[in-house]
PDB file of N, CA and C in Angstrom:
ATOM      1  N   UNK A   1      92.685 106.191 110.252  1.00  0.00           N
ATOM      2  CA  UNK A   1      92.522 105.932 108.849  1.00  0.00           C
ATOM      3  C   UNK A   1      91.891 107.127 108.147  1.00  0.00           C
ATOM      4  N   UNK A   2      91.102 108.261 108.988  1.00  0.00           N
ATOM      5  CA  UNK A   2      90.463 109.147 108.332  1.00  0.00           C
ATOM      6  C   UNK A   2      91.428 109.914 107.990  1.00  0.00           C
ATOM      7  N   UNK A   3      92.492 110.122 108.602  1.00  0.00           N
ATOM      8  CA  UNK A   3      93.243 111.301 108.219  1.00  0.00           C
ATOM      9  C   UNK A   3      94.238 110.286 106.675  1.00  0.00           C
ATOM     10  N   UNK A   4      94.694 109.031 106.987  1.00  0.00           N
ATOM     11  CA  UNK A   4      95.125 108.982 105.391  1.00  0.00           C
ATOM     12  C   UNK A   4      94.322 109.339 104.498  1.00  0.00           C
ATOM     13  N   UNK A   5      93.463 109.263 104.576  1.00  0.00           N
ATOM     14  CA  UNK A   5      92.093 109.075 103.950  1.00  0.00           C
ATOM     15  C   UNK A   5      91.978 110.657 103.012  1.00  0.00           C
ATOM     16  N   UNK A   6      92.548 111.915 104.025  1.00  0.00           N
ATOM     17  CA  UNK A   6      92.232 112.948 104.158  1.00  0.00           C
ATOM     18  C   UNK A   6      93.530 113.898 103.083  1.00  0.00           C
ATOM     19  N   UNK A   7      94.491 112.952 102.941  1.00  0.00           N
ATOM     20  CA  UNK A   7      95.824 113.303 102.498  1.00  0.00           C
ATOM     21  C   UNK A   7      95.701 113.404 100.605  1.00  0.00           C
ATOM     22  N   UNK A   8      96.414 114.052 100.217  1.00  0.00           N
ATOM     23  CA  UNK A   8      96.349 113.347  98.480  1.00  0.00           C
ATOM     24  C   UNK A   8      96.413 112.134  98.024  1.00  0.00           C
ATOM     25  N   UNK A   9      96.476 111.875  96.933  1.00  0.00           N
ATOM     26  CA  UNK A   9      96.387 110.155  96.782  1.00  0.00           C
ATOM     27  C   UNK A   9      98.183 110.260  96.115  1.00  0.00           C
ATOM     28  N   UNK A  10      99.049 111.174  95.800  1.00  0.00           N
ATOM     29  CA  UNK A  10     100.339 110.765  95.876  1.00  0.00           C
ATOM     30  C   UNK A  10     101.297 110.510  97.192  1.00  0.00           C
ATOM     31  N   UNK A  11     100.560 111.576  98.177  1.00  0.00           N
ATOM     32  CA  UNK A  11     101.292 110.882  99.698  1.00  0.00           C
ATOM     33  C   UNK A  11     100.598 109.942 100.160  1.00  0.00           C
ATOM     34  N   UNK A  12      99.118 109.336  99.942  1.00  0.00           N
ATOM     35  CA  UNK A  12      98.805 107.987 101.070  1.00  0.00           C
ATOM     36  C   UNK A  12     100.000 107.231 100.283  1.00  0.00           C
ATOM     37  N   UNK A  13     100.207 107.119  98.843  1.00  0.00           N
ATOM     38  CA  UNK A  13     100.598 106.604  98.108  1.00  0.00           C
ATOM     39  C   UNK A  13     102.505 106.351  98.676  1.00  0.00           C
ATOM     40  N   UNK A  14     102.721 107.405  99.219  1.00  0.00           N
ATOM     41  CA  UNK A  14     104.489 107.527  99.593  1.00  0.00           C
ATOM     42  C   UNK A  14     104.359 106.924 100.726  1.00  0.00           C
ATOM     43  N   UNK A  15     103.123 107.125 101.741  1.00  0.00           N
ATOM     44  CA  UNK A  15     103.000 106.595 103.201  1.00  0.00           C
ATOM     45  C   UNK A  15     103.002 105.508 103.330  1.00  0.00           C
ATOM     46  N   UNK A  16     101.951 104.757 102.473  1.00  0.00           N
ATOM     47  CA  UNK A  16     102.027 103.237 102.380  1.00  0.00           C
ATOM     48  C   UNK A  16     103.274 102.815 101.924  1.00  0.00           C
ATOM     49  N   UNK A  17     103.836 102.824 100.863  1.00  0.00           N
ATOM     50  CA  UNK A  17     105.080 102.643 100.352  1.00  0.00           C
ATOM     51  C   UNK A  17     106.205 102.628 101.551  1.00  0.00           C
ATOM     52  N   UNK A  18     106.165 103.574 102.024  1.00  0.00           N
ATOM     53  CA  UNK A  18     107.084 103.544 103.675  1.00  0.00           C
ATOM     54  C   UNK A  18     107.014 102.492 104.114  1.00  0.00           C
ATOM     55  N   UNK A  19     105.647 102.356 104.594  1.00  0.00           N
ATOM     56  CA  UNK A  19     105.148 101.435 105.525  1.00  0.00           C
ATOM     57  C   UNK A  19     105.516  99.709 105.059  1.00  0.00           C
ATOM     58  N   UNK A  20     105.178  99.909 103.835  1.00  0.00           N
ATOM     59  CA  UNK A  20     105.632  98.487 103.433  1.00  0.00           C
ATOM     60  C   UNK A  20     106.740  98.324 103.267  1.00  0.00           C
ATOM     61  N   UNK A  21     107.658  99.181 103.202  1.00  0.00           N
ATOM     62  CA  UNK A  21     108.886  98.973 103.211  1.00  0.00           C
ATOM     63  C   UNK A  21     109.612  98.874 104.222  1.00  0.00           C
ATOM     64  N   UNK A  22     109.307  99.369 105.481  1.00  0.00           N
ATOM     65  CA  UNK A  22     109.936  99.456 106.656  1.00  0.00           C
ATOM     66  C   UNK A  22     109.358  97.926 107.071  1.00  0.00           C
ATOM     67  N   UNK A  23     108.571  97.823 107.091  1.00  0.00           N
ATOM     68  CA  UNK A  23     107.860  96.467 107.717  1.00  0.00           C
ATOM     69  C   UNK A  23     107.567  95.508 107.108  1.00  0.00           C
ATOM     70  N   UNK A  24     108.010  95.506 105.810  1.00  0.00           N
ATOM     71  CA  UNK A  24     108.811  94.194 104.787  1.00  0.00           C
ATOM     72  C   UNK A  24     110.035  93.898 105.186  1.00  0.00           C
ATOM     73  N   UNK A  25     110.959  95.129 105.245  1.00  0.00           N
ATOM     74  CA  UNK A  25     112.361  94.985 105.280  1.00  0.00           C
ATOM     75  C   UNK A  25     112.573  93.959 106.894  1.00  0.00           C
ATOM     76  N   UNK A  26     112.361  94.407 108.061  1.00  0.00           N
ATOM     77  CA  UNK A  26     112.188  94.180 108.872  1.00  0.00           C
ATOM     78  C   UNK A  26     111.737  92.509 109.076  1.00  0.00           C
ATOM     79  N   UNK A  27     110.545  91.807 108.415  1.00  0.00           N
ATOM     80  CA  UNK A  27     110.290  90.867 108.339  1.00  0.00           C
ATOM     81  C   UNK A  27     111.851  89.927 107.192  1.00  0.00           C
ATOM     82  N   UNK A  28     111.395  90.499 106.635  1.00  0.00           N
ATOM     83  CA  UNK A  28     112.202  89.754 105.485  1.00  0.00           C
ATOM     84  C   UNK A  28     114.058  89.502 106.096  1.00  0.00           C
ATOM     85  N   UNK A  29     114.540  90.218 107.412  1.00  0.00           N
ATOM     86  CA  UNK A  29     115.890  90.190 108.236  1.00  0.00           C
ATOM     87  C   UNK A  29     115.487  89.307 108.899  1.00  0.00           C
ATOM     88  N   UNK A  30     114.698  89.680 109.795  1.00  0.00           N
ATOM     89  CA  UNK A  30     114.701  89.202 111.160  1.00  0.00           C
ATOM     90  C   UNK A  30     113.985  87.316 111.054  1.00  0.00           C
ATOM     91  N   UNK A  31     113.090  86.958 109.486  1.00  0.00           N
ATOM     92  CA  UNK A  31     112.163  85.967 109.602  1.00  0.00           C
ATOM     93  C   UNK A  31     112.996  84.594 109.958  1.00  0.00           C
ATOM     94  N   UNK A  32     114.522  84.884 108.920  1.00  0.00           N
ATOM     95  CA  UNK A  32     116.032  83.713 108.720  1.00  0.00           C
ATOM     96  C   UNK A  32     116.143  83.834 110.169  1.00  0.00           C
ATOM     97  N   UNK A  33     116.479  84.742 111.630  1.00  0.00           N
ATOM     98  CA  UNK A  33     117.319  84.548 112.120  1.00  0.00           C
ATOM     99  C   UNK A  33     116.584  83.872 113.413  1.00  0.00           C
ATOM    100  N   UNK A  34     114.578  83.957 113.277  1.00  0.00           N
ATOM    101  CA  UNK A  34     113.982  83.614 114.197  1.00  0.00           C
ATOM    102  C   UNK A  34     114.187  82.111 113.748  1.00  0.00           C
ATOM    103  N   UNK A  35     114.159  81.686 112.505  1.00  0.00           N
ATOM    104  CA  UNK A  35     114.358  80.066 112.103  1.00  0.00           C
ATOM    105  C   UNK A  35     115.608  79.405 112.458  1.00  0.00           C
ATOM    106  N   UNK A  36     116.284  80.245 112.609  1.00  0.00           N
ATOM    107  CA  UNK A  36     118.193  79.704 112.859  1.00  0.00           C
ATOM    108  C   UNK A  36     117.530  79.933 114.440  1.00  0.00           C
ATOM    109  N   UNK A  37     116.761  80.078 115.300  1.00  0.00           N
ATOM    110  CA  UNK A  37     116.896  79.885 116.825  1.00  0.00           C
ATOM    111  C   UNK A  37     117.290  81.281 117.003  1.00  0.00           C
ATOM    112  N   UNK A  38     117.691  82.559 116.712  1.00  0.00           N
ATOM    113  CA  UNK A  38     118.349  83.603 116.949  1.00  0.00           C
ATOM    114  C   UNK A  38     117.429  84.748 117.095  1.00  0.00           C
ATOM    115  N   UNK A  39     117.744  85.690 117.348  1.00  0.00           N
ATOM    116  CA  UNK A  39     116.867  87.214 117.199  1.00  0.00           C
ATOM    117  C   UNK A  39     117.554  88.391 116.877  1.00  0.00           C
ATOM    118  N   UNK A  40     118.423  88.020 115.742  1.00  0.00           N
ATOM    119  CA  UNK A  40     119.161  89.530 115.606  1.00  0.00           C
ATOM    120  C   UNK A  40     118.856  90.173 114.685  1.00  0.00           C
ATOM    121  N   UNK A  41     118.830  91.566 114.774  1.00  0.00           N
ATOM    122  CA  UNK A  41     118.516  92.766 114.150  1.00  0.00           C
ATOM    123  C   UNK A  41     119.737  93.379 113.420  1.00  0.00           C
ATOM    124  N   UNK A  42     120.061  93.337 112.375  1.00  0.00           N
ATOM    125  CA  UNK A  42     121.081  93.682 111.326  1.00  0.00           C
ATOM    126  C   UNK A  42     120.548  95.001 110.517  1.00  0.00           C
ATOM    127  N   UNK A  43     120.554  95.990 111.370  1.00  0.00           N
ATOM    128  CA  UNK A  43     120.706  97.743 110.747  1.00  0.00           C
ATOM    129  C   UNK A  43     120.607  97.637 109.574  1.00  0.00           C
ATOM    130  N   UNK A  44     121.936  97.142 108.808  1.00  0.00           N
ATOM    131  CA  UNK A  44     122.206  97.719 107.580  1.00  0.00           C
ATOM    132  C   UNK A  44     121.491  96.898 106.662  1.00  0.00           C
ATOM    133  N   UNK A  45     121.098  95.407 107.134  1.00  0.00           N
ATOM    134  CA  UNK A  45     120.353  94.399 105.854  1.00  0.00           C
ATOM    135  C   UNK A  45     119.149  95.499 105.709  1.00  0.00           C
ATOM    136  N   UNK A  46     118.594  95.394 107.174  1.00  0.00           N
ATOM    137  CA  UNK A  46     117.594  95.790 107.302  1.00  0.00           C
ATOM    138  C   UNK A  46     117.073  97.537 106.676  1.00  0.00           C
ATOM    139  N   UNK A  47     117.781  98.422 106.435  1.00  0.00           N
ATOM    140  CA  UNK A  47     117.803  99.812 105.712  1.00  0.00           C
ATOM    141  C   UNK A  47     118.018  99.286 104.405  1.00  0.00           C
ATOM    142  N   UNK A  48     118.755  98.540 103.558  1.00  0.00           N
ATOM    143  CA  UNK A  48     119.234  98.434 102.563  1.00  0.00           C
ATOM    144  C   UNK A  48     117.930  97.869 101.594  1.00  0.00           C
ATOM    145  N   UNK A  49     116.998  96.884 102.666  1.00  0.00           N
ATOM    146  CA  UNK A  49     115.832  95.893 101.943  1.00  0.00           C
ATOM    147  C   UNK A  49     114.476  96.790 102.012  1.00  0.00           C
ATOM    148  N   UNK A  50     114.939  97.265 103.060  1.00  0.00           N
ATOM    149  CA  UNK A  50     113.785  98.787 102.865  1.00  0.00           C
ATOM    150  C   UNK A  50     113.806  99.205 101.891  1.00  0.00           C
ATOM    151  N   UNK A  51     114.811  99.920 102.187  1.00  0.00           N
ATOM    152  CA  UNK A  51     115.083 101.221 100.619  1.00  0.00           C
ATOM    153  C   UNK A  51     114.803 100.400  98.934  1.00  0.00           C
ATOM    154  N   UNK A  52     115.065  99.176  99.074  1.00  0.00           N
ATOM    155  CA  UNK A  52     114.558  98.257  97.709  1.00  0.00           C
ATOM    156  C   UNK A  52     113.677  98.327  97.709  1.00  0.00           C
ATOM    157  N   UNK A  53     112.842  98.251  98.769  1.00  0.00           N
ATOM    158  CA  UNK A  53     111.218  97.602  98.794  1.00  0.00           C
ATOM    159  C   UNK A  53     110.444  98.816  98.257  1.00  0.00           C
ATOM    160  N   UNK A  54     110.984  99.613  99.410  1.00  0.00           N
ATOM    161  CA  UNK A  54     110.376 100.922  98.794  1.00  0.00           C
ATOM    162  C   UNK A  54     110.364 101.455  97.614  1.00  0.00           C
ATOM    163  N   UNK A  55     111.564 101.732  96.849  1.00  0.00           N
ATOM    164  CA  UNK A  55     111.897 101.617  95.177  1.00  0.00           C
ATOM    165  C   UNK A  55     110.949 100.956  94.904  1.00  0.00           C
ATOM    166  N   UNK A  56     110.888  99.744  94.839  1.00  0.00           N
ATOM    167  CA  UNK A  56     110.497  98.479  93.825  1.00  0.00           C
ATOM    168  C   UNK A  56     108.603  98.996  94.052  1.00  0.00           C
ATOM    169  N   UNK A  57     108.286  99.302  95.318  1.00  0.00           N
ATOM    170  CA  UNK A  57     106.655  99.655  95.496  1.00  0.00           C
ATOM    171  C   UNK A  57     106.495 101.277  94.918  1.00  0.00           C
ATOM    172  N   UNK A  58     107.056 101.982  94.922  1.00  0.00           N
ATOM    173  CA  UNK A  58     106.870 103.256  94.723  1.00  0.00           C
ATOM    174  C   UNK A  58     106.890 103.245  92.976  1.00  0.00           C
ATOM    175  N   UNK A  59     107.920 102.863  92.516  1.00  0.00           N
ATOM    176  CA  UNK A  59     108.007 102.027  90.698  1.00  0.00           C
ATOM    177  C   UNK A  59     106.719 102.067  90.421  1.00  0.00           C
ATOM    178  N   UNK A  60     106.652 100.651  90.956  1.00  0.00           N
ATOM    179  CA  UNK A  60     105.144 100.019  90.453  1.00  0.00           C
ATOM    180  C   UNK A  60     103.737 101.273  90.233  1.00  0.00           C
ATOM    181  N   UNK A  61     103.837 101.624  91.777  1.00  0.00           N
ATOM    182  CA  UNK A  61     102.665 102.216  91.573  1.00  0.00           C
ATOM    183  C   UNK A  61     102.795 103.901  90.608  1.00  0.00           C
ATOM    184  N   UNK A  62     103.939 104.241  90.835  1.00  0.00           N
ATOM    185  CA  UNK A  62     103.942 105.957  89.922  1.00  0.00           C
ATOM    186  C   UNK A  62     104.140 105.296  88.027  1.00  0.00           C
ATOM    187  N   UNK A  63     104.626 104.238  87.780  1.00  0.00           N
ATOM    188  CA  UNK A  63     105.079 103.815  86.440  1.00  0.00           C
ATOM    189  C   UNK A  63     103.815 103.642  86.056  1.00  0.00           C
ATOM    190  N   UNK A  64     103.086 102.510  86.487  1.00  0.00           N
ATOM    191  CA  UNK A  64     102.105 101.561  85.907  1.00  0.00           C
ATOM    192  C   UNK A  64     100.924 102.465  85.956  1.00  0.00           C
ATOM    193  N   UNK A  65      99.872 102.774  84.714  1.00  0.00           N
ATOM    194  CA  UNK A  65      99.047 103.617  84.579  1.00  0.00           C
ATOM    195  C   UNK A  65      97.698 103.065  85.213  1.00  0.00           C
ATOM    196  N   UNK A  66      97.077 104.194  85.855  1.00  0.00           N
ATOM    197  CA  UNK A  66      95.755 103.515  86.262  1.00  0.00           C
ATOM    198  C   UNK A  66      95.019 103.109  85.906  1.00  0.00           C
ATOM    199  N   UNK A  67      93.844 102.655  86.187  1.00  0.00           N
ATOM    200  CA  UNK A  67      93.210 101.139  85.470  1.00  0.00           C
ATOM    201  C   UNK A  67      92.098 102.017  85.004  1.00  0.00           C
ATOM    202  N   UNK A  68      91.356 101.995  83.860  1.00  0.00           N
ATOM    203  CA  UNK A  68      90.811 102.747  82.801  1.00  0.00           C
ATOM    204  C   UNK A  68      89.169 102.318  83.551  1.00  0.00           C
ATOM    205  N   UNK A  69      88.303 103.808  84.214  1.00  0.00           N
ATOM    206  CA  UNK A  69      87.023 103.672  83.649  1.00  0.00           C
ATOM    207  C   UNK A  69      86.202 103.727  82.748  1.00  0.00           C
ATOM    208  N   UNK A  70      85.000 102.941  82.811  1.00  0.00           N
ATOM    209  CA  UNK A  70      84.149 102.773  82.003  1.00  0.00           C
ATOM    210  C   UNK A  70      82.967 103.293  81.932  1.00  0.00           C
ATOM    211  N   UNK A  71      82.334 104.047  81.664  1.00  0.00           N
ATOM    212  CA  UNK A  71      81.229 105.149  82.815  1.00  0.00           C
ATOM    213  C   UNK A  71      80.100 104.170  81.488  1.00  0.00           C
ATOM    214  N   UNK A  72      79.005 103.596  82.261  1.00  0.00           N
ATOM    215  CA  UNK A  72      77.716 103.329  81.550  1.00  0.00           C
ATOM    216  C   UNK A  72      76.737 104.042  81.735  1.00  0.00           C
ATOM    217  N   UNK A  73      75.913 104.382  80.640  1.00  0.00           N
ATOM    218  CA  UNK A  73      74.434 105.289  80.896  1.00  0.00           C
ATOM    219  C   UNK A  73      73.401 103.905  80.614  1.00  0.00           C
ATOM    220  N   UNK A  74      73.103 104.210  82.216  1.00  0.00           N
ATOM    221  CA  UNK A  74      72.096 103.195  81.940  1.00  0.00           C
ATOM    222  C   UNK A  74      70.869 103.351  81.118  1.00  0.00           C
ATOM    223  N   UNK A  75      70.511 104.557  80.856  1.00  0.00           N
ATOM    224  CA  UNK A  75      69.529 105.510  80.132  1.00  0.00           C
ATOM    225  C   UNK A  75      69.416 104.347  78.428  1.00  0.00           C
ATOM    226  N   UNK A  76      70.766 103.832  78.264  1.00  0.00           N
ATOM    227  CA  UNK A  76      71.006 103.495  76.765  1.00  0.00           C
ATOM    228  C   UNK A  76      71.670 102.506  77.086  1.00  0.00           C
ATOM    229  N   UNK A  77      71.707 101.069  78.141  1.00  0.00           N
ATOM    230  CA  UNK A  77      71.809 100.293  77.998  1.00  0.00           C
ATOM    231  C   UNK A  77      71.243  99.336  78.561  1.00  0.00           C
ATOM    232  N   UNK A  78      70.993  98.103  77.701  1.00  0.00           N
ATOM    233  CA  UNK A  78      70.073  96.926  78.137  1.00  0.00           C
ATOM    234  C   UNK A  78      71.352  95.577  78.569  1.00  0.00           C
ATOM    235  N   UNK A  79      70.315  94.927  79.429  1.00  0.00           N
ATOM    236  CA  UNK A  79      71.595  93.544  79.746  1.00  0.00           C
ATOM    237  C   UNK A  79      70.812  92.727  79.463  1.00  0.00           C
ATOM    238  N   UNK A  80      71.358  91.997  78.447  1.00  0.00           N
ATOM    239  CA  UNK A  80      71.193  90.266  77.771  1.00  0.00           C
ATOM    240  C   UNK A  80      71.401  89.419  78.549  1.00  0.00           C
ATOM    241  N   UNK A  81      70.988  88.535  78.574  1.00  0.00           N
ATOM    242  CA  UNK A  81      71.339  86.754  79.249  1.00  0.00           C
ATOM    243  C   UNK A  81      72.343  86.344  78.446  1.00  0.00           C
ATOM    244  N   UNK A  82      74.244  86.088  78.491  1.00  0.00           N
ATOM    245  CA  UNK A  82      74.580  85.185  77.940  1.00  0.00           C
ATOM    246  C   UNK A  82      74.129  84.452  77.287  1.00  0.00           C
ATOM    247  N   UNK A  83      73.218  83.207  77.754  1.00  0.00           N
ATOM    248  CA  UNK A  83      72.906  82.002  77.269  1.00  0.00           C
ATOM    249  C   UNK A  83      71.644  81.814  76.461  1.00  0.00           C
ATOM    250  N   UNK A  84      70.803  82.729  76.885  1.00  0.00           N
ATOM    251  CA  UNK A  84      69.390  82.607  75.842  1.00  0.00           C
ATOM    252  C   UNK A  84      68.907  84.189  74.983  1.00  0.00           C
ATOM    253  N   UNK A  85      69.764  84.774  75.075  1.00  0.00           N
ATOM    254  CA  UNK A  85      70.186  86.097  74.312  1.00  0.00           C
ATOM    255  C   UNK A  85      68.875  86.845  74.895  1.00  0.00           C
ATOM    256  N   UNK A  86      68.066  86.725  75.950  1.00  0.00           N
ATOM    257  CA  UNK A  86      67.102  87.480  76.371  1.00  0.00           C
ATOM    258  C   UNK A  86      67.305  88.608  77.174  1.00  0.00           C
ATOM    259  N   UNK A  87      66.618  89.688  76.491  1.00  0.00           N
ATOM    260  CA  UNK A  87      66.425  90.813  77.061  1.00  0.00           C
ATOM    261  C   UNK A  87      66.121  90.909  78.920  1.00  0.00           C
ATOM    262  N   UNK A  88      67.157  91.412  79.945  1.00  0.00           N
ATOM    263  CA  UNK A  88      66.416  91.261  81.671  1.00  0.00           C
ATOM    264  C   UNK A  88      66.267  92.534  81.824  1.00  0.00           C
ATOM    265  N   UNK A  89      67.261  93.497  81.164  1.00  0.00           N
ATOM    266  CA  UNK A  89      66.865  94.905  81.449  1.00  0.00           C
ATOM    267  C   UNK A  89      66.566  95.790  80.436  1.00  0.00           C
ATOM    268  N   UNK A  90      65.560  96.410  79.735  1.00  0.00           N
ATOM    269  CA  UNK A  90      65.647  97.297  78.724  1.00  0.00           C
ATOM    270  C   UNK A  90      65.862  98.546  78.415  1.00  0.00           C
ATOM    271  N   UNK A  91      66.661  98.968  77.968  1.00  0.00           N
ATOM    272  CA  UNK A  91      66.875 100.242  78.199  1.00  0.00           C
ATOM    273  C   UNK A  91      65.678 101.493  78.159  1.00  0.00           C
ATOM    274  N   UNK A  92      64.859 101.087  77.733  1.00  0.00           N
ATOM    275  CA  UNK A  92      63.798 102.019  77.113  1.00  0.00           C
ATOM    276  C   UNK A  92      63.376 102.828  76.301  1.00  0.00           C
ATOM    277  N   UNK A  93      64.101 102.202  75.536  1.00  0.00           N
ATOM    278  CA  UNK A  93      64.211 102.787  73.685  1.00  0.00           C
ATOM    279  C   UNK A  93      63.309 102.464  73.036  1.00  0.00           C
TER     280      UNK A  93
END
């Protein structure tokens, strides 16, 4: 894990994406044929649901923008009680 760890965050990002895709696809063939009593491995379902999965995960994560921080100075902020509007932390102003 140290070395994903160690990689940019656009390849852990392609690696995982692999990963879930190879081993989605894989589940998602083989899950029908263990329920039908069977065990067969179908190549081409199985490359074809990959390569979706992968699309459909790789999409998501390069499209959808990252989730916005909020940086607080605690220096200049106090926390209220919801319910009885009382001061628990003061900033020291």
């Amino acid at each position: 894990m140290k070395l994903l760890n160690s990689l940019p965050t656009g390849v852990q990002t392609l690696l995982k994406g692999l990963a879930i895709s190879v081993f989605g696809a894989i589940v998602a063939v083989i899950a029908p044929s263990i329920q039908n009593g069977t065990f067969v491995f179908d190549w081409t379902v199985i490359w074809h649901t990959g390569v979706a999965a992968g699309l459909a995960y790789l999409g998501q994560k390069f499209v959808t923008p990252p989730p916005t921080t909020i940086k607080i100075d605690p220096s200049k902020t106090s926390v209220i009680d919801k319910n009885t509007k009382e001061v628990i932390v003061n900033s020291g102003k």
